[in-house]
Protein backbone atom coordinates (compact mmCIF):
# COMPACT_ATOMS: atom_id res chain seq x y z
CA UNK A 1 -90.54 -46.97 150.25
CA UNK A 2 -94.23 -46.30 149.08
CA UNK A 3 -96.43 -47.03 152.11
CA UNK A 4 -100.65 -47.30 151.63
CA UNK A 5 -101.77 -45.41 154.82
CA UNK A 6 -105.14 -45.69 156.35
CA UNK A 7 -108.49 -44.74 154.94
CA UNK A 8 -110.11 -42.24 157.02
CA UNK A 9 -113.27 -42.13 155.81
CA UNK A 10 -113.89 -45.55 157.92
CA UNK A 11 -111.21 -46.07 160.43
CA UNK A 12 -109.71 -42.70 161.81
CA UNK A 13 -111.71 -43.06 165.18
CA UNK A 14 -110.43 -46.37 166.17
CA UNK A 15 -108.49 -46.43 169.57
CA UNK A 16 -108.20 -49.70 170.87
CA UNK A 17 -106.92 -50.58 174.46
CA UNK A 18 -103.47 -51.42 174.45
CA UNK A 19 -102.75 -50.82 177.56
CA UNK A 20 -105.26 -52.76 179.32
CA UNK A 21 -104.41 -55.46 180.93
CA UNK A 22 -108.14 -56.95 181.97
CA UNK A 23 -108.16 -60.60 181.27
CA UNK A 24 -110.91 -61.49 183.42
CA UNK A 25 -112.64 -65.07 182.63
CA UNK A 26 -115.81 -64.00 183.52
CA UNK A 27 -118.47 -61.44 181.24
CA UNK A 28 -121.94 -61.44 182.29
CA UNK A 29 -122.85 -59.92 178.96
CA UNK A 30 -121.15 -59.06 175.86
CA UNK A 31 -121.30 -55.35 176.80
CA UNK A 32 -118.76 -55.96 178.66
CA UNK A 33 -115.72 -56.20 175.63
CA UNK A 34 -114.13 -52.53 175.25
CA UNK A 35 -114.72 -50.79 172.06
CA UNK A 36 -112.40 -48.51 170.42
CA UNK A 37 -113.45 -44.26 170.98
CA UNK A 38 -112.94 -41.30 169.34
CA UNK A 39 -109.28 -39.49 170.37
CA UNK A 40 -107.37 -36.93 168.92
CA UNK A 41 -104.25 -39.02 169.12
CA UNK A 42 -105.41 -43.05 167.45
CA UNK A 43 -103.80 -46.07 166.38
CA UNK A 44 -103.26 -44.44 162.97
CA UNK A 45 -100.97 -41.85 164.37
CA UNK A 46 -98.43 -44.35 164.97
CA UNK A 47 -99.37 -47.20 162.89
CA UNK A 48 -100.07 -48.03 159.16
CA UNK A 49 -101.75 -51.40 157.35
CA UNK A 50 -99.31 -53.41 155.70
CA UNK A 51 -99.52 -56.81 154.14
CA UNK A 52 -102.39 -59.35 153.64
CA UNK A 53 -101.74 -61.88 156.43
CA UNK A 54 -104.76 -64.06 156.17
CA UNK A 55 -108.50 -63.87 154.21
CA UNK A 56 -111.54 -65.69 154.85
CA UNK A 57 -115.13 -65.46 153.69
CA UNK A 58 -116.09 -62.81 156.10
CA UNK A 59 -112.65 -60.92 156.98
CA UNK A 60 -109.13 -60.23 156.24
CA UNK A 61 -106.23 -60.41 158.38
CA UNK A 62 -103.66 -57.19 157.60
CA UNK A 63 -100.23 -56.37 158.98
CA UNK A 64 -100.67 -53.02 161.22
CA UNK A 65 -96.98 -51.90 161.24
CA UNK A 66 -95.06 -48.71 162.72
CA UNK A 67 -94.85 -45.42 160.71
CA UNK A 68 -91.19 -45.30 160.27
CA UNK A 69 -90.46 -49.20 159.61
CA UNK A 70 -89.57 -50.86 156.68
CA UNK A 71 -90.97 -54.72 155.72
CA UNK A 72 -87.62 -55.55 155.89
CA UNK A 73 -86.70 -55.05 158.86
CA UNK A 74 -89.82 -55.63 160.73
CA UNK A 75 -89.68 -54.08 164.23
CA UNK A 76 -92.01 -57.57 165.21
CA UNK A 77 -92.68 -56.73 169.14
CA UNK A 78 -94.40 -53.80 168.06
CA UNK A 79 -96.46 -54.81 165.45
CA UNK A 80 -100.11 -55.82 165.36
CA UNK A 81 -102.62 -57.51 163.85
CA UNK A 82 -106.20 -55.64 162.43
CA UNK A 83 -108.50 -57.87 161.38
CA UNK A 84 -111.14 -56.40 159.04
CA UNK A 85 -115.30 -57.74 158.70
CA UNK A 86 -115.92 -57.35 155.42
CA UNK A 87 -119.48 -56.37 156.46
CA UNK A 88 -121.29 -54.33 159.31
CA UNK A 89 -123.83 -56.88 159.58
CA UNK A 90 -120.69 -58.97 161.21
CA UNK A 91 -120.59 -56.78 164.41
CA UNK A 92 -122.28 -59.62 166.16
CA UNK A 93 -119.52 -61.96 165.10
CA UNK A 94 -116.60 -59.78 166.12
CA UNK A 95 -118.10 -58.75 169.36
CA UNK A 96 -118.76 -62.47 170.35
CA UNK A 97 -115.05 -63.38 169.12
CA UNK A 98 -113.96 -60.05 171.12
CA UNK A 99 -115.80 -61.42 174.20
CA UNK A 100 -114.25 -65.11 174.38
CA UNK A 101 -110.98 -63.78 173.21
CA UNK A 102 -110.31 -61.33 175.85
CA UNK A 103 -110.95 -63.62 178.59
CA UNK A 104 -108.37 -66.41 177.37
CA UNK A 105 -104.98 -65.69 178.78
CA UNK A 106 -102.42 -68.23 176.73
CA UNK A 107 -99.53 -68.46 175.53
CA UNK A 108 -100.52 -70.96 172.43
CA UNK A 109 -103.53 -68.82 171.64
CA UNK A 110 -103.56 -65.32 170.00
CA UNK A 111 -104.24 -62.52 172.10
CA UNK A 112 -106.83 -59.53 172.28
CA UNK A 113 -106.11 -55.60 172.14
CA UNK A 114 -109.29 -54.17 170.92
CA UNK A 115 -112.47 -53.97 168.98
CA UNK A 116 -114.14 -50.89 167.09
CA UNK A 117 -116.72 -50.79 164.37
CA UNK A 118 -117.46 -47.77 162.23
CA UNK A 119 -120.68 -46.99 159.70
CA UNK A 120 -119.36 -49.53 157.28
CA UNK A 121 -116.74 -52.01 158.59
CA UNK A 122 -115.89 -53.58 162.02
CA UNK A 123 -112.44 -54.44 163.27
CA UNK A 124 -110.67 -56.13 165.76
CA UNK A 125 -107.15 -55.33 166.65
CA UNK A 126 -105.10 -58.63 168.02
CA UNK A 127 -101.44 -59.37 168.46
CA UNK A 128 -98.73 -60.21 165.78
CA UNK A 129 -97.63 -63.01 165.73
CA UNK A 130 -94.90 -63.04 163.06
CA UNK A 131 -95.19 -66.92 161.66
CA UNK A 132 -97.42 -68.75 158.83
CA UNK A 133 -100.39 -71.03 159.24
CA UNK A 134 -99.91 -74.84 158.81
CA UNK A 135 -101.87 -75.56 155.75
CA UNK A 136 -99.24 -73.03 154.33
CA UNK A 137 -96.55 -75.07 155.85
CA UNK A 138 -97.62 -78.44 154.89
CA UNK A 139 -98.51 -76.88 151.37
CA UNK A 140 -94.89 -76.03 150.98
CA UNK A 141 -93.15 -79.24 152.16
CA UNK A 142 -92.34 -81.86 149.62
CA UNK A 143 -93.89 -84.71 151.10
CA UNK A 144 -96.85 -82.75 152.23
CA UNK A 145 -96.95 -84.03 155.79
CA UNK A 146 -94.75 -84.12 158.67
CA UNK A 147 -92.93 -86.98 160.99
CA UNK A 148 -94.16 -88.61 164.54
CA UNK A 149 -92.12 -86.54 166.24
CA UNK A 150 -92.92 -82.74 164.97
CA UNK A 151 -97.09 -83.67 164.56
CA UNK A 152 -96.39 -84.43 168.68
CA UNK A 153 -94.54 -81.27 169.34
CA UNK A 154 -97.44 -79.04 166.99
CA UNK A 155 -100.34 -80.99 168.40
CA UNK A 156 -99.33 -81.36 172.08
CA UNK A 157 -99.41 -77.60 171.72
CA UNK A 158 -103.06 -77.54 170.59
CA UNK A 159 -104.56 -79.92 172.55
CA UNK A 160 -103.27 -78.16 175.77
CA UNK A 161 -104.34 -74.70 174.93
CA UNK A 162 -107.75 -76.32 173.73
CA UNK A 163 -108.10 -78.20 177.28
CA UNK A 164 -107.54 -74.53 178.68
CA UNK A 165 -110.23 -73.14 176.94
CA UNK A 166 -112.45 -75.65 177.49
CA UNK A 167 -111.48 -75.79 181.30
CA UNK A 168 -113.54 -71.68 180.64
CA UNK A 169 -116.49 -73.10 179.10
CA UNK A 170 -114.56 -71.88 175.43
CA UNK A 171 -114.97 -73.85 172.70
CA UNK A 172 -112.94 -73.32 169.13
CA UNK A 173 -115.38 -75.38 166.41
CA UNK A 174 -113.46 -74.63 163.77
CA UNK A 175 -109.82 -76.38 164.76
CA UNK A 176 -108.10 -76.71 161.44
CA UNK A 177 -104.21 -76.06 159.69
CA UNK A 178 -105.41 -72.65 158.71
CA UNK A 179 -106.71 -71.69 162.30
CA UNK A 180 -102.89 -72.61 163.56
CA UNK A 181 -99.91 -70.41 163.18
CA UNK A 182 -96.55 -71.89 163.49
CA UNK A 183 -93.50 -70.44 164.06
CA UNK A 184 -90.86 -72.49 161.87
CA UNK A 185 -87.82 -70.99 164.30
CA UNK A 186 -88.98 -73.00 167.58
CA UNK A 187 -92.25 -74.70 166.08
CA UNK A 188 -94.22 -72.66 168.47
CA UNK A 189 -97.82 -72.47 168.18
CA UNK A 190 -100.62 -69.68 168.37
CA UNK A 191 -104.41 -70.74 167.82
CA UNK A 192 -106.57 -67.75 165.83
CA UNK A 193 -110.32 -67.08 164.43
CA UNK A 194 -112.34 -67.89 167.52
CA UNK A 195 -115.55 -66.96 165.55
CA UNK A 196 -117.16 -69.85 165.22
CA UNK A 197 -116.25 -70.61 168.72
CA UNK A 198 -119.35 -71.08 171.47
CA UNK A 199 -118.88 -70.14 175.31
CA UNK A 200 -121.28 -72.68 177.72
CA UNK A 201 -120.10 -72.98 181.54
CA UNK A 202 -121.78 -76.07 181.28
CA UNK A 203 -120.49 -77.95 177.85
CA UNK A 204 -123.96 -77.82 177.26
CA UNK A 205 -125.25 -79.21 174.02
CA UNK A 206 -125.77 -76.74 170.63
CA UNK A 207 -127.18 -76.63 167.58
CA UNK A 208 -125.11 -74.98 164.92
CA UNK A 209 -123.57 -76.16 161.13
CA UNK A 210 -120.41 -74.16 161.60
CA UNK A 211 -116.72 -74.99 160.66
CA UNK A 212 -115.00 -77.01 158.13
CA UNK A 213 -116.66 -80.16 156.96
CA UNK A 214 -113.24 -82.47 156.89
CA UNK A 215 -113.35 -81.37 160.02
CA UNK A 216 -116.56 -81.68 161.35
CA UNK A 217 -117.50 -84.81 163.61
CA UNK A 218 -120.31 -86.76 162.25
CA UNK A 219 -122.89 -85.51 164.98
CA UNK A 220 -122.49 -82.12 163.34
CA UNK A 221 -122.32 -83.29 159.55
CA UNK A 222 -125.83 -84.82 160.55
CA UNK A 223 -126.69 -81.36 161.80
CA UNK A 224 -127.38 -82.25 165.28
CA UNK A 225 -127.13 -81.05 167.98
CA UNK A 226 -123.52 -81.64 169.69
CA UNK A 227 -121.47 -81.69 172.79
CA UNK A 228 -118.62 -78.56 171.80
CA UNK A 229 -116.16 -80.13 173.69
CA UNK A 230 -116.54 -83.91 171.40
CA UNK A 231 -116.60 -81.62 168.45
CA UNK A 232 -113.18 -80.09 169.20
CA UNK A 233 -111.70 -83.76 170.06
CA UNK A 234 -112.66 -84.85 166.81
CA UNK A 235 -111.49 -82.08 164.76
CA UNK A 236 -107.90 -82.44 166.73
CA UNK A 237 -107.92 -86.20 165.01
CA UNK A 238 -108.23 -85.19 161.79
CA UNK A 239 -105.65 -82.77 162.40
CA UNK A 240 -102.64 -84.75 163.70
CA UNK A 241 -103.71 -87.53 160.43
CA UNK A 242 -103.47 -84.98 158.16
CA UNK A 243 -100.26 -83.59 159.42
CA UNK A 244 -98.74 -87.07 159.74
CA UNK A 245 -100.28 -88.79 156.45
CA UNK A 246 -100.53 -85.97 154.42
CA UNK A 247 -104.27 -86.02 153.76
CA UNK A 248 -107.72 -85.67 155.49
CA UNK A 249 -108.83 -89.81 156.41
CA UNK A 250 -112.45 -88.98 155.27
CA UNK A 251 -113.23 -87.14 152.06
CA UNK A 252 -116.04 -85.77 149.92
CA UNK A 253 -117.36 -82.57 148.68
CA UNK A 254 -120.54 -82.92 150.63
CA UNK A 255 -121.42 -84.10 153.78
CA UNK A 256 -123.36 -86.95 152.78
CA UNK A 257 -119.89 -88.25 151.21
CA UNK A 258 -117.65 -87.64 154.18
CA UNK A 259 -120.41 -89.20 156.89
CA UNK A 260 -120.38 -92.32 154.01
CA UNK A 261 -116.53 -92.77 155.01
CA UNK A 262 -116.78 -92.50 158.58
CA UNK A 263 -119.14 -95.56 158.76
CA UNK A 264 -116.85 -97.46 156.64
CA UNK A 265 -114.05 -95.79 158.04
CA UNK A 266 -111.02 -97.89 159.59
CA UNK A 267 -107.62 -96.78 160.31
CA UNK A 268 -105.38 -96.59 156.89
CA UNK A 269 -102.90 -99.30 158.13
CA UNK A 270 -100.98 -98.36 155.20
CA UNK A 271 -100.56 -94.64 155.48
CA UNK A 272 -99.88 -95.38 159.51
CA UNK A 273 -97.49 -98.42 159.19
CA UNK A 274 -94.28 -96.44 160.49
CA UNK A 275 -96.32 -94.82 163.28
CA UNK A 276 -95.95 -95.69 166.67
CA UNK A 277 -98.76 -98.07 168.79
CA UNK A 278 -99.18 -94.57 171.01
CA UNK A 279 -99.64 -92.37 168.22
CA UNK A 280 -102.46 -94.82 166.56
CA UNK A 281 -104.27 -95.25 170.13
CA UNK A 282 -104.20 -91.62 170.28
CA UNK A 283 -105.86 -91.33 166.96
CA UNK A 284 -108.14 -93.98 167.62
CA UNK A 285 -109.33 -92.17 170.64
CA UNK A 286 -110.47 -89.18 168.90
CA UNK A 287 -112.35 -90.39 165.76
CA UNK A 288 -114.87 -92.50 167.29
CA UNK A 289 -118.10 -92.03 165.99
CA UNK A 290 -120.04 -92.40 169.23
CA UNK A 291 -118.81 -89.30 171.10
CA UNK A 292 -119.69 -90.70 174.29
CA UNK A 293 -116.81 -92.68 173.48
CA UNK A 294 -114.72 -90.24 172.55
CA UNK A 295 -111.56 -88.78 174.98
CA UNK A 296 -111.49 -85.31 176.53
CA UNK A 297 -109.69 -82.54 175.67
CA UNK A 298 -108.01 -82.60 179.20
CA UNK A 299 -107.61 -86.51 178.92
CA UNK A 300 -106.05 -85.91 175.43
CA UNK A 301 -102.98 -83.74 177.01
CA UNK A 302 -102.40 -86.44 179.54
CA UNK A 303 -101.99 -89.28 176.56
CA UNK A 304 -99.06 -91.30 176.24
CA UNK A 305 -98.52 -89.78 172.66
CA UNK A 306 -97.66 -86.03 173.84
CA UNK A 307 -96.24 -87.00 177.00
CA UNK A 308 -94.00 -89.98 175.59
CA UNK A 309 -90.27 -89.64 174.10
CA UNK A 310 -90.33 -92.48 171.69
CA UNK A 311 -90.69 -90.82 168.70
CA UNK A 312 -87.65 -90.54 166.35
CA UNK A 313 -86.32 -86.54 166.00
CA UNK A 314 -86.65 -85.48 162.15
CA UNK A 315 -87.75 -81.88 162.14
């Protein structure tokens, strides 16, 4: 089998730590994440870049994959994950992503191993996680969307590891199908691409145009400044309609267009006629356009929706 092993002109030094364990919660400066160093013996001993798992505007997401192993019989536990900045300039990025990563500790959230950047590119080494996103999965259904019961088991899943993030002062701002792997075995979730995310102790208010605008909550589409945590809320809305109706509830290719159908915007009785009076309320409680209004993330996991049994079983 015909294997593409690593160019060395850019990423022979890199040694992340894969044996440390430090998943402190606390950085008093971004110094703090560990970079790879320069070692005889590095990742590219024992590893080599596989597949494309994911792309973005700024990065792509590659298989890292023991020397020795065959795509076809993937040795899983002992693969990685190297995701690769297109450009230097996004050391910033990565470092910040790097930093908020490697204090989250979760088991619905992708994990940390290491961060290097050399003269021309900058990486960051996470874990495998051997699944596909959900815009993949919905893509590839008939219907396009899913039932009651499985948006409850995906989204339950999200919301809680989103509450535990923002219980750190972490918040995503870019919560979307893409951002969400799913494991199609056990429907098992892992959250990824924390770099639009924003640490404040405080859930202090920011000003930044950042994330998906389907996505965005209107306080953001207006470009103002926000509350993180009523930004995530939102976002977690228009995620369990989409997965449940099949399509975003507000659309347009500019913002102007999409903040147009949130004023006008009531729920689609239609596309929700078979849902359940929890499932509504809890959608209901996320898109309101007055964020003061709006639920938190930890009052979100403690809705009758995730925590109820009523909904019918049709994986």
């Amino acid at each position: 089998m015909s294997r593409k092993r690593v160019d060395t002109r850019y990423i022979d030094k890199i040694m992340p730590l894969l044996k440390s364990n430090n998943t402190s919660n606390s950085f008093a400066n971004s110094s703090q994440v560990p970079e790879g160093k320069s070692t005889k013996k590095n990742l590219f001993d024992k590893y080599f870049i596989g597949d494309i798992l994911g792309e973005g505007a700024n990065a792509v997401v590659k298989l890292l994959q023991p020397i020795g192993s065959s795509r076809k019989e993937l040795p899983v536990t002992q693969c990685l994950a190297i995701k690769i900045f297109k450009d230097r300039k996004n050391w910033p990025t990565a470092k910040m992503e790097a930093r908020i990563l490697q204090g989250l500790e979760h088991k619905n959230i992708i994990k940390f191993k290491g961060l290097h950047r050399e003269e021309e590119h900058v990486y960051l080494i996470l874990e495998y996680f051997h699944a596909k996103n959900l815009a993949y999965i919905l893509q590839k259904r008939k219907e396009k969307s899913m039932d009651e019961y499985t948006v409850k088991i995906i989204v339950k899943q999200v919301v809680e590891a989103l509450a535990y993030c923002h219980d750190r002062g972490v918040y995503h701002l870019d919560v979307k199908p893409e951002n969400i792997l799913v494991d199609k075995n056990d429907w098992k979730i892992k959250i990824i691409d924390f770099a639009f995310s924003v640490k404040s102790i405080d859930n202090s208010r920011v000003k930044r145009y950042c994330g998906t605008p389907s996505y965005m909550c209107p306080e953001v589409l207006q470009k103002e400044s926000f509350h993180p945590d009523k930004a995530d809320v939102w976002a977690v809305g228009i995620l369990a309609y989409k997965l449940y109706t099949g399509k975003a509830p507000f659309k347009g290719s500019k913002a102007v267009e999409i903040l147009e159908e949130i004023k006008n915007y009531s729920l689609d009785k239609d596309a929700l006629k078979s849902c359940t009076h929890d499932f509504r309320d809890f959608l209901t409680k996320t898109l309101r356009r007055n964020y003061d209004k709006r639920e938190t993330m930890s009052q979100l996991a403690k809705h009758s929706f995730l925590l109820s049994t009523s909904s019918k079983r049709k994986i």
